[in-house]
C-alpha atoms as a PDB file:
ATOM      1  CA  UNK A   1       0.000   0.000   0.000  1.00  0.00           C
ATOM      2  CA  UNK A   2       2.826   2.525   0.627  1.00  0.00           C
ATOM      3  CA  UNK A   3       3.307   2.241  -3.079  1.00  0.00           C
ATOM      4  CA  UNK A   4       0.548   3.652  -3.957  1.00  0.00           C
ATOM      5  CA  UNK A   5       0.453   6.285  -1.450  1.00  0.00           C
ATOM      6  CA  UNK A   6       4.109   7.282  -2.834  1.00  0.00           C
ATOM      7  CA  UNK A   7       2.786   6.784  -6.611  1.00  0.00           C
ATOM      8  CA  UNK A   8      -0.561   8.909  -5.491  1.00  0.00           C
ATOM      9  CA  UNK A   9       1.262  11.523  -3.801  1.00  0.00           C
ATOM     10  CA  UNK A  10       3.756  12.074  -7.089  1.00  0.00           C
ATOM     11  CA  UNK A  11       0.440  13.208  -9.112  1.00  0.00           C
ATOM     12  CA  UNK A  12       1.080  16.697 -10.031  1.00  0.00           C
ATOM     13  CA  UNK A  13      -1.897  19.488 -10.337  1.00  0.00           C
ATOM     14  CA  UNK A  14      -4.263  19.028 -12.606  1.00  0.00           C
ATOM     15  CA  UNK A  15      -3.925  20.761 -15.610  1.00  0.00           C
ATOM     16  CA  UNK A  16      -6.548  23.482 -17.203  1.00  0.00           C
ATOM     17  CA  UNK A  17      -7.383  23.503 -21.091  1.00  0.00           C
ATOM     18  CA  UNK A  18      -5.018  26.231 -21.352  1.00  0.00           C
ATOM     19  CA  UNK A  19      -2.237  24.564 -19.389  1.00  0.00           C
ATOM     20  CA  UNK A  20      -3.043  21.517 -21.463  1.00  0.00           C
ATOM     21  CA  UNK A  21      -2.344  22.606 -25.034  1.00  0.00           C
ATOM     22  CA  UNK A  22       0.998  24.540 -23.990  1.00  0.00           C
ATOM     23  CA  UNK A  23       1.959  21.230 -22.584  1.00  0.00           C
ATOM     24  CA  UNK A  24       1.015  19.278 -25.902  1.00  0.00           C
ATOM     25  CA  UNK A  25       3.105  21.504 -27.978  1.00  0.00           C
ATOM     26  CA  UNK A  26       6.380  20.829 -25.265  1.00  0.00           C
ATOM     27  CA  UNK A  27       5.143  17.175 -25.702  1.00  0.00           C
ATOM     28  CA  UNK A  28       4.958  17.121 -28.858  1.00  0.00           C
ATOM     29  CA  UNK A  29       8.311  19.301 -29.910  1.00  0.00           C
ATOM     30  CA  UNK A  30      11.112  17.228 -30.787  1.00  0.00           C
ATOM     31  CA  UNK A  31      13.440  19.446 -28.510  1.00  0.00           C
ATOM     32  CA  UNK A  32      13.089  22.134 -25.602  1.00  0.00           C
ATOM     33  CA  UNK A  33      10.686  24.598 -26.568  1.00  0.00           C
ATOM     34  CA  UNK A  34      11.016  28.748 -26.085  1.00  0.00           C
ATOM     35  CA  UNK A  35       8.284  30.883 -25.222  1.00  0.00           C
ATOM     36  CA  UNK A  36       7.904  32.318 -28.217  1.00  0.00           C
ATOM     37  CA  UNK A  37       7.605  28.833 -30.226  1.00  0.00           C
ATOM     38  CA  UNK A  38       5.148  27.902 -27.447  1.00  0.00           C
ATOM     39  CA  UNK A  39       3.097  31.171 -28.727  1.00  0.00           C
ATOM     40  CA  UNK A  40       3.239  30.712 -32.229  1.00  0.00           C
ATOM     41  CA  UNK A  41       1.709  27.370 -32.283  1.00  0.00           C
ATOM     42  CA  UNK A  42      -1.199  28.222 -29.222  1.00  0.00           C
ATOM     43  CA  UNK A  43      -1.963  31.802 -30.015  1.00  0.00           C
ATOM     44  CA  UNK A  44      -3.557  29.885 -33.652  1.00  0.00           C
ATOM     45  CA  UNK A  45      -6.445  28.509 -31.786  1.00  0.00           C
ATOM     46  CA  UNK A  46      -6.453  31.738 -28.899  1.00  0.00           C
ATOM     47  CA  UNK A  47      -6.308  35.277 -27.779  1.00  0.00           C
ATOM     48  CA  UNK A  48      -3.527  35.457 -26.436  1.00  0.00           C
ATOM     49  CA  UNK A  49      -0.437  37.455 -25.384  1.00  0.00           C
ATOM     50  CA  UNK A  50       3.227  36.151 -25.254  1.00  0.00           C
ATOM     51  CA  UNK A  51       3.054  37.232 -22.051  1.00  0.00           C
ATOM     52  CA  UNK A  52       0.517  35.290 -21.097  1.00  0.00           C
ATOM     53  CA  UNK A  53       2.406  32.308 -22.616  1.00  0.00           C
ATOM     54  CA  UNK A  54       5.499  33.154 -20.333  1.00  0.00           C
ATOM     55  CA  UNK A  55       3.393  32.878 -17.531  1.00  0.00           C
ATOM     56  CA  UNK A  56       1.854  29.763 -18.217  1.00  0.00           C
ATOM     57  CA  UNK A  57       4.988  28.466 -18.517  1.00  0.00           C
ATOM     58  CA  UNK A  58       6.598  29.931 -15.144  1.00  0.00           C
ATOM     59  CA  UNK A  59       3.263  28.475 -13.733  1.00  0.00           C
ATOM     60  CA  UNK A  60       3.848  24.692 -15.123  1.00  0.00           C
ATOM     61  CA  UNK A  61       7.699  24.652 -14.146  1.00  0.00           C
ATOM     62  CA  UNK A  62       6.123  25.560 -10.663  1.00  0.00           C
ATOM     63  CA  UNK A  63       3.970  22.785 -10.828  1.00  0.00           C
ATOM     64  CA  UNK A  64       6.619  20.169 -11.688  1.00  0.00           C
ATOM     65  CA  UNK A  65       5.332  19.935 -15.044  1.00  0.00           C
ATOM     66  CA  UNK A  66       8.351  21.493 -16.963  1.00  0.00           C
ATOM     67  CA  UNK A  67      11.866  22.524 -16.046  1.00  0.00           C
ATOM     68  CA  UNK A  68      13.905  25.194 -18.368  1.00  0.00           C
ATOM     69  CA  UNK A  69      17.475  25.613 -19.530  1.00  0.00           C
ATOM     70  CA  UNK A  70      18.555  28.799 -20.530  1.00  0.00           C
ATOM     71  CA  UNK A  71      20.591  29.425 -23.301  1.00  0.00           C
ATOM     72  CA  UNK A  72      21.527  33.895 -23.719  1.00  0.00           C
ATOM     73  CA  UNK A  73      19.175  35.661 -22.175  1.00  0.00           C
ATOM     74  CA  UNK A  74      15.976  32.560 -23.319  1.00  0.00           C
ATOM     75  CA  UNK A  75      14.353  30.165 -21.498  1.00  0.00           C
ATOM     76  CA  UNK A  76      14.169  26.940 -23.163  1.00  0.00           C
ATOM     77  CA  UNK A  77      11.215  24.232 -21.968  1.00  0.00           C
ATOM     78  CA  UNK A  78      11.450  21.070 -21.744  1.00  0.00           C
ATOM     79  CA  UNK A  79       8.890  18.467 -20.229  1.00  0.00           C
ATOM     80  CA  UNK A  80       9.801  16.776 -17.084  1.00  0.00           C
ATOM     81  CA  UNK A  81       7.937  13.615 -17.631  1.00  0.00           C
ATOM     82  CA  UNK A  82       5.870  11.954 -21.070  1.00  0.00           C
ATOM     83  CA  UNK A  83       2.562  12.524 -21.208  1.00  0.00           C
ATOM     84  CA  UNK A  84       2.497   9.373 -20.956  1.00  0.00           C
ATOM     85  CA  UNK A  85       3.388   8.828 -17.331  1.00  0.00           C
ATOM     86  CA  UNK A  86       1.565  11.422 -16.166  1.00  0.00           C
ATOM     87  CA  UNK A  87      -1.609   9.854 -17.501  1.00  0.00           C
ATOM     88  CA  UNK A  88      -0.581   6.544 -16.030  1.00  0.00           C
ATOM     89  CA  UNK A  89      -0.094   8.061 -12.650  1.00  0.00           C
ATOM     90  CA  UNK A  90      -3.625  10.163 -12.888  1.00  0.00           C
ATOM     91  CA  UNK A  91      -5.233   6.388 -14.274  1.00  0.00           C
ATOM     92  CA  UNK A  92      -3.800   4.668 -10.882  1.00  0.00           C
ATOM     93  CA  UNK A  93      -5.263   7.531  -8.521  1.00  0.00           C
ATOM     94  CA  UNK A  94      -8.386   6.765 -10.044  1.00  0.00           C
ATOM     95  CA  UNK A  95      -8.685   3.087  -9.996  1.00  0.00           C
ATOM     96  CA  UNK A  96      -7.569   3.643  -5.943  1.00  0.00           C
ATOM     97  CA  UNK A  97     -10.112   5.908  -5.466  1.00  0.00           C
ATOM     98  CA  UNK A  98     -13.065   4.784  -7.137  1.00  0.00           C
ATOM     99  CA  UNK A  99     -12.130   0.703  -7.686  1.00  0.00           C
ATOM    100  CA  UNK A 100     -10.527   0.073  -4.660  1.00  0.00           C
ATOM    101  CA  UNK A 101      -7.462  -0.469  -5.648  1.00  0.00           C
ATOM    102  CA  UNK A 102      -8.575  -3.094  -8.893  1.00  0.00           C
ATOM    103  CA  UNK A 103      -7.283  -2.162 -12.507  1.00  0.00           C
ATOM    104  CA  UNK A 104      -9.796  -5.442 -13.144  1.00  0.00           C
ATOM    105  CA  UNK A 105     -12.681  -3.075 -11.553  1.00  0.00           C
ATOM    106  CA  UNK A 106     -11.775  -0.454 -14.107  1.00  0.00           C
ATOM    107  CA  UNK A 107     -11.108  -2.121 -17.508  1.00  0.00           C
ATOM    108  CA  UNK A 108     -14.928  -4.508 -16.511  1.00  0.00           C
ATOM    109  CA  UNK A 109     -16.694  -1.167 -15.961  1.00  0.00           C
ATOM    110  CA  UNK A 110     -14.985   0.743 -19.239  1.00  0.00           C
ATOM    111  CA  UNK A 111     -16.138  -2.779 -21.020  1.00  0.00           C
ATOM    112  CA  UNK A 112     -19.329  -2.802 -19.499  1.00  0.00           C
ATOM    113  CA  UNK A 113     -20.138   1.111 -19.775  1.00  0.00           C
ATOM    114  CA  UNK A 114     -18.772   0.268 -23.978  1.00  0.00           C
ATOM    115  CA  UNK A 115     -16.264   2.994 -23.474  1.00  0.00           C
ATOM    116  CA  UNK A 116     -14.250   1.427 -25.215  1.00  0.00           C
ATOM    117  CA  UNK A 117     -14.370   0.480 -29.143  1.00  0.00           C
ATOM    118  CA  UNK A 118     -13.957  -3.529 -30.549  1.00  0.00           C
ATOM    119  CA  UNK A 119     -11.034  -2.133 -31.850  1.00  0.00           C
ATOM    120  CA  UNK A 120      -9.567  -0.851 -28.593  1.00  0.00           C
ATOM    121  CA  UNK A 121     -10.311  -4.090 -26.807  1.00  0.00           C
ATOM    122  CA  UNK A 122      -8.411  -5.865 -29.294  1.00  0.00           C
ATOM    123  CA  UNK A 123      -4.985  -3.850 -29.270  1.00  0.00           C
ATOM    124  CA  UNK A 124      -4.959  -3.820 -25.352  1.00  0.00           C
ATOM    125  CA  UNK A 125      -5.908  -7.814 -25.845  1.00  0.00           C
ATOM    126  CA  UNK A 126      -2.460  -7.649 -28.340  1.00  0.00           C
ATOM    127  CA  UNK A 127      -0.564  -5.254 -25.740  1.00  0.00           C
ATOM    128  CA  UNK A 128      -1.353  -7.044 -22.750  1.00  0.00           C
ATOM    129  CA  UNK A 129      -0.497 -10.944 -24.509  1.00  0.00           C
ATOM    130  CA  UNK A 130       2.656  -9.463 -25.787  1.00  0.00           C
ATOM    131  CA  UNK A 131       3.295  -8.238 -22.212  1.00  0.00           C
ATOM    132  CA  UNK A 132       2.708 -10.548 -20.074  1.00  0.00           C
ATOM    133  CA  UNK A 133       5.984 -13.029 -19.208  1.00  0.00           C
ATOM    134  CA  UNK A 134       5.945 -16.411 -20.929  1.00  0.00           C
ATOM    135  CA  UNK A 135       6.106 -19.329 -17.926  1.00  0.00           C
ATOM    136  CA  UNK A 136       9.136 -21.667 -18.193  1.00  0.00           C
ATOM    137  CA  UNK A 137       7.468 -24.552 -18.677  1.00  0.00           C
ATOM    138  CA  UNK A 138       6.058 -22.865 -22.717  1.00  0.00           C
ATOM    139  CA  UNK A 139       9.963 -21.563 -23.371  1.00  0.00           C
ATOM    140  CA  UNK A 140      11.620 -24.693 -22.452  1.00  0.00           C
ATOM    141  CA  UNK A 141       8.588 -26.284 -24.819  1.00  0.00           C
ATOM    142  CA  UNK A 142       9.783 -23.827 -27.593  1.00  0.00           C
ATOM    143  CA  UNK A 143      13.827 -24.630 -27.344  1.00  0.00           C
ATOM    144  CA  UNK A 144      12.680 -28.350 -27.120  1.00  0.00           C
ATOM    145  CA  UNK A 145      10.642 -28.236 -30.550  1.00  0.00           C
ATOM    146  CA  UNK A 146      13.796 -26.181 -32.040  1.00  0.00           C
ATOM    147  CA  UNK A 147      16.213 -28.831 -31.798  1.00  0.00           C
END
């Protein structure tokens, strides 16, 4: 159980819908990111100010979300984690707090509820087979049949 407290604890902040697209284009960029590419690529969709951008991005560095490098007088942002984990991490607070503690409760409920597609449930069927550890006893089968 501490593991989860420790893994629960390490969830950052949520994120707002603005916070959430500057992060996607850090995410997304192939290398650390400066304010004013962060503007150019959110400012299509919004209002906004470059300032407003550099705040944003102060504000998610605050929150653990980013860290920055500088290089002259720029900042440079880079993501402190994929998107990937984070999610992950969010996933497991959620299957402690609402399916005590059972990723089984949570993938039967997303089945049940049909929130997720046929073809969903199949790749996760492909992830989780090509996952999951083959037992001795089917590896020793394999080198036997080689010979």
């Amino acid at each position: 159980m501490t593991n989860r407290r420790s893994q629960a604890a390490r969830v950052k902040a949520p994120l707002t819908d603005l916070e959430n697209e500057v992060m996607r284009v850090v995410w997304t960029s192939a290398r650390p990111c400066s304010v004013e590419a962060v503007y150019d690529v959110v400012s299509r969709n919004r209002d906004l100010k470059e300032t407003t951008v550099r705040t944003l991005l102060r504000r998610l560095e605050q929150k653990g979300y980013l860290r920055h490098e500088s290089e002259g007088r720029a900042y440079l942002y880079r993501a402190t984690e994929p998107s990937r984990n984070l999610a992950a991490r969010a996933v497991r607070q959620i299957i402690d707090r609402f399916c005590q503690g059972s990723v089984e409760e949570l993938v039967s409920g997303m089945v049940e509820a049909k929130a997720l597609s046929q073809d969903e449930l199949n790749r996760l069927e492909d992830f989780v087979r090509g996952a999951r550890p083959r037992d001795r006893s089917e590896k020793e089968q394999r080198k036997g049949g080689q010979k």
